[in-house]
Protein backbone atom coordinates (compact mmCIF):
# COMPACT_ATOMS: atom_id res chain seq x y z
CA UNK A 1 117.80 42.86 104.54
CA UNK A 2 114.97 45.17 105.35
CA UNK A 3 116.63 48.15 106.57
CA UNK A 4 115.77 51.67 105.77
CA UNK A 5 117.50 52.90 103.33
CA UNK A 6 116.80 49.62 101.23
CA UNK A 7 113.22 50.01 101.92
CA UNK A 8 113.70 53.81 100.37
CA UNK A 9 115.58 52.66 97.72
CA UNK A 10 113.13 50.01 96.80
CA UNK A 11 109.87 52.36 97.25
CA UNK A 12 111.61 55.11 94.95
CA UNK A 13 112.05 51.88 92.26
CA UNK A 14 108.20 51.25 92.66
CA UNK A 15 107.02 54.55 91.83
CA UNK A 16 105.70 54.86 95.42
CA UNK A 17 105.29 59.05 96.21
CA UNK A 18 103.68 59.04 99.63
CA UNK A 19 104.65 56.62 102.71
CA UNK A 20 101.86 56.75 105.16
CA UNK A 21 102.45 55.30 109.15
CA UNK A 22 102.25 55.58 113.14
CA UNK A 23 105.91 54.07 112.89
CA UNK A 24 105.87 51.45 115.34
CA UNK A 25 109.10 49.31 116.43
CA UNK A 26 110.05 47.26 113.60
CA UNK A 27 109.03 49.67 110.74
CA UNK A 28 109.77 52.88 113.12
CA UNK A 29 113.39 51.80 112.05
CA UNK A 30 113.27 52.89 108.52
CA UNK A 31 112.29 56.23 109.75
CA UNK A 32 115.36 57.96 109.21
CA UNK A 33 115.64 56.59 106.06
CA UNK A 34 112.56 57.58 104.57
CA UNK A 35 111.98 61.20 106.40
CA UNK A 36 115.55 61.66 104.29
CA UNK A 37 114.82 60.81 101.07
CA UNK A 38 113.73 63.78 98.55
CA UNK A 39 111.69 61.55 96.68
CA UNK A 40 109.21 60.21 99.17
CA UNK A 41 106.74 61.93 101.12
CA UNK A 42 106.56 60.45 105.08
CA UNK A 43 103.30 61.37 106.18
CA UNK A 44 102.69 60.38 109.70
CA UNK A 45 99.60 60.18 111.16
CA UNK A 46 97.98 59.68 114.70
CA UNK A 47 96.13 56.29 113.85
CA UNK A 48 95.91 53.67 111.52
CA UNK A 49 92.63 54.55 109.86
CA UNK A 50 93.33 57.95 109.62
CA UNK A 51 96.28 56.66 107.50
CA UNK A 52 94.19 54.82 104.82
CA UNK A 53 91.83 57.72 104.63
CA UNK A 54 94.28 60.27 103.85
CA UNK A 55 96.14 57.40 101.14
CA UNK A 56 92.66 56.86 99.04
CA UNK A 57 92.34 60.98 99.17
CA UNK A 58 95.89 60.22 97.26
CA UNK A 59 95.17 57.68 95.23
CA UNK A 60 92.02 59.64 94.04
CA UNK A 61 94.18 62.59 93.45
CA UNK A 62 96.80 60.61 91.46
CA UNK A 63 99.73 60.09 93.45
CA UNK A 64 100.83 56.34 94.83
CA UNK A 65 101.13 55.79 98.09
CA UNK A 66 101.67 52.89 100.57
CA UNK A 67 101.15 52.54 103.80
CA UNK A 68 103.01 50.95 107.01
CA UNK A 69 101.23 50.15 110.03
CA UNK A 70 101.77 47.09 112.89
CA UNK A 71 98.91 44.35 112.48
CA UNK A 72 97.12 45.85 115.94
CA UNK A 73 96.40 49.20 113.54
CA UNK A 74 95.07 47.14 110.81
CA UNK A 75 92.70 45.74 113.74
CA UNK A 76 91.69 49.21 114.02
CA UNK A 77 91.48 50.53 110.97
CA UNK A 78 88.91 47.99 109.32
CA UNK A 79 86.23 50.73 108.43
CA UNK A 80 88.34 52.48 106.27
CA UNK A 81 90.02 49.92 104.69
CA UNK A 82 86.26 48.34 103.47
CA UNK A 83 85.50 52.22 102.37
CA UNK A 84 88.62 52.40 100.56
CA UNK A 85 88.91 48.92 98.94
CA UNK A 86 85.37 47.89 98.41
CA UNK A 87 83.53 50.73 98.03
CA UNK A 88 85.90 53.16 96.58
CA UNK A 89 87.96 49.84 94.69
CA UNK A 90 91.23 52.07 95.29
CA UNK A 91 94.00 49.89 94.44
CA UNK A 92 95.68 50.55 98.33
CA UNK A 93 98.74 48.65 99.35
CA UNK A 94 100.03 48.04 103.25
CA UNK A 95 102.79 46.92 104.74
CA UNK A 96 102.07 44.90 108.00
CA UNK A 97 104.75 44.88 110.61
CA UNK A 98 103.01 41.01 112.34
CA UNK A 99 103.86 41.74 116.03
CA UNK A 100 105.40 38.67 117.64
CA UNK A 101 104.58 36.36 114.62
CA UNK A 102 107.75 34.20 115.47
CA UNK A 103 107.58 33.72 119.39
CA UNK A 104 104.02 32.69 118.63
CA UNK A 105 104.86 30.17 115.73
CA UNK A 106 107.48 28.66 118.66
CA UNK A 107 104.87 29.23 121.11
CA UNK A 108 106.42 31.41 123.21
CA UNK A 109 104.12 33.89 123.60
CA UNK A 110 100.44 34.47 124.26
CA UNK A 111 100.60 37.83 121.93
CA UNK A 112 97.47 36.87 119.62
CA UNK A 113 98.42 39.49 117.35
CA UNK A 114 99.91 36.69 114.67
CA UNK A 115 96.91 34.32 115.36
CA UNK A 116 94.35 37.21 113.97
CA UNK A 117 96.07 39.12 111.12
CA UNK A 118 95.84 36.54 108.28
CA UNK A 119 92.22 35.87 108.98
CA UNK A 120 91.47 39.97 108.95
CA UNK A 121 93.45 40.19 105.63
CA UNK A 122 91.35 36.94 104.23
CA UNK A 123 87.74 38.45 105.71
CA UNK A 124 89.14 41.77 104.32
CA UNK A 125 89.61 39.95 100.55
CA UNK A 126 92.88 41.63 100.74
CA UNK A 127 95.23 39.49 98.36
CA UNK A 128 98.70 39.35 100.75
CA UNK A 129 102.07 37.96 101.24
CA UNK A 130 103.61 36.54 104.23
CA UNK A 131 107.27 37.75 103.62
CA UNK A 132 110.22 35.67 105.41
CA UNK A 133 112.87 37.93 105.75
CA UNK A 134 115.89 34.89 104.97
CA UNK A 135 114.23 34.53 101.17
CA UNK A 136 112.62 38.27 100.88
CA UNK A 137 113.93 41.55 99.97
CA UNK A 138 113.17 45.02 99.57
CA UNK A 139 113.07 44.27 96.02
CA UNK A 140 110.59 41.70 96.64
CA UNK A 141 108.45 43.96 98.14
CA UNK A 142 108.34 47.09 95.40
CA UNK A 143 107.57 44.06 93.04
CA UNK A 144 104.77 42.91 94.99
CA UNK A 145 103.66 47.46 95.12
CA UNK A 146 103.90 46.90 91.14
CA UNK A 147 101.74 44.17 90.48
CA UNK A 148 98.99 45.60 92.74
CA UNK A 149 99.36 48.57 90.88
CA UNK A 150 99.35 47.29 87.41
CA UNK A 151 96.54 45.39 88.02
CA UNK A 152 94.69 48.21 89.74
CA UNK A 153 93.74 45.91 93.38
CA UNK A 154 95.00 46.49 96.90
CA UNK A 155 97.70 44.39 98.28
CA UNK A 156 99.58 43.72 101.44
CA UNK A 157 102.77 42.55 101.98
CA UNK A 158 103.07 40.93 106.49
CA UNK A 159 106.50 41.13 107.86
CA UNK A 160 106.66 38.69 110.80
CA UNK A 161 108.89 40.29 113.67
C-alpha cells in the first residue's frame, strides 16, 4: 500500500535526501509523512519546473533527490526536464501521480491527462514504469530510485489514480 509513512520508509531505504513537490491529491497524502521524517528533506515548491530545477542544483551538489508531481506538472515542466536530463545528463527520478488513469481506461471520463503522459515520458526518452498499485509497493518503487541511480539515468515511476 502506498501510504505515507511507507513511502518515507521506502525513500529513507533508497538513499533519497531531498523530496521535491506541489503535493497534489493523491501524493498530497504522504505529506504528513514525509514533512515528519528527520531524514528527508520536503521541499515544496510553487510549480513543477521550478521543482526539477532546484533537484539538478541537488544532484550537482551531491545530494539525491526525487521528485513528486501530478502528470498535468510534468506537462508543464518539459523545459527543465530536457535541461536537466539531456543537457545536464543528471540522473533525475519522478514520481507521477497519472490523474484519472483508471476512469479513463473504463472510459469514464474525458480527463486526457492518462491519454498524454506515456507519450511525454516516451518523447521525453525518460525510461518509466507504470506501477499498479495491487502488484506494487513502496519497496518497488525505492528499487526502481536505485537502479536509476546506479546506473546514473533518470527514471520515473506513474501511479495511476
Amino acid at each position: 500500500m502506498f501510504d505515507g509513512p511507507s513511502v518515507a520508509a521506502a525513500f529513507r531505504a533508497a538513499g533519497i535526501t531531498h523530496v521535491l513537490w506541489v503535493p497534489d491529491s493523491q501524493l498530497g497524502r504522504w505529506d504528513s509523512a514525509l514533512r515528519s521524517d528527520p531524514q528527508l528533506r520536503l521541499v515544496r515548491v510553487c510549480r513543477e519546473g521550478e521543482a526539477i530545477a532546484v533537484a539538478g542544483g541537488l544532484l550537482l551538489g551531491g545530494a539525491r533527490p526525487i521528485v513528486l508531481m501530478q502528470c498535468t506538472g510534468l506537462f508543464e515542466a518539459g523545459d527543465a526536464l530536457r535541461n536537466i536530463v539531456h543537457d545536464l545528463r543528471l540522473p533525475l527520478f519522478l514520481v507521477v501521480d497519472v490523474r484519472s488513469w483508471r476512469a479513463y481506461t473504463l472510459g469514464k471520463t474525458t480527463d486526457t491527462c492518462p491519454l498524454f503522459t506515456e507519450p511525454i515520458m516516451r518523447a521525453w526518452q525518460i525510461p518509466y514504469v507504470l506501477f499498479e498499485p495491487d502488484r506494487h509497493t513502496p519497496a518497488d518503487l525505492a528499487e526502481e530510485y536505485r537502479r536509476a541511480w546506479a546506473e546514473r539515468r533518470a527514471g520515473a515511476v506513474l501511479l495511476p489514480e
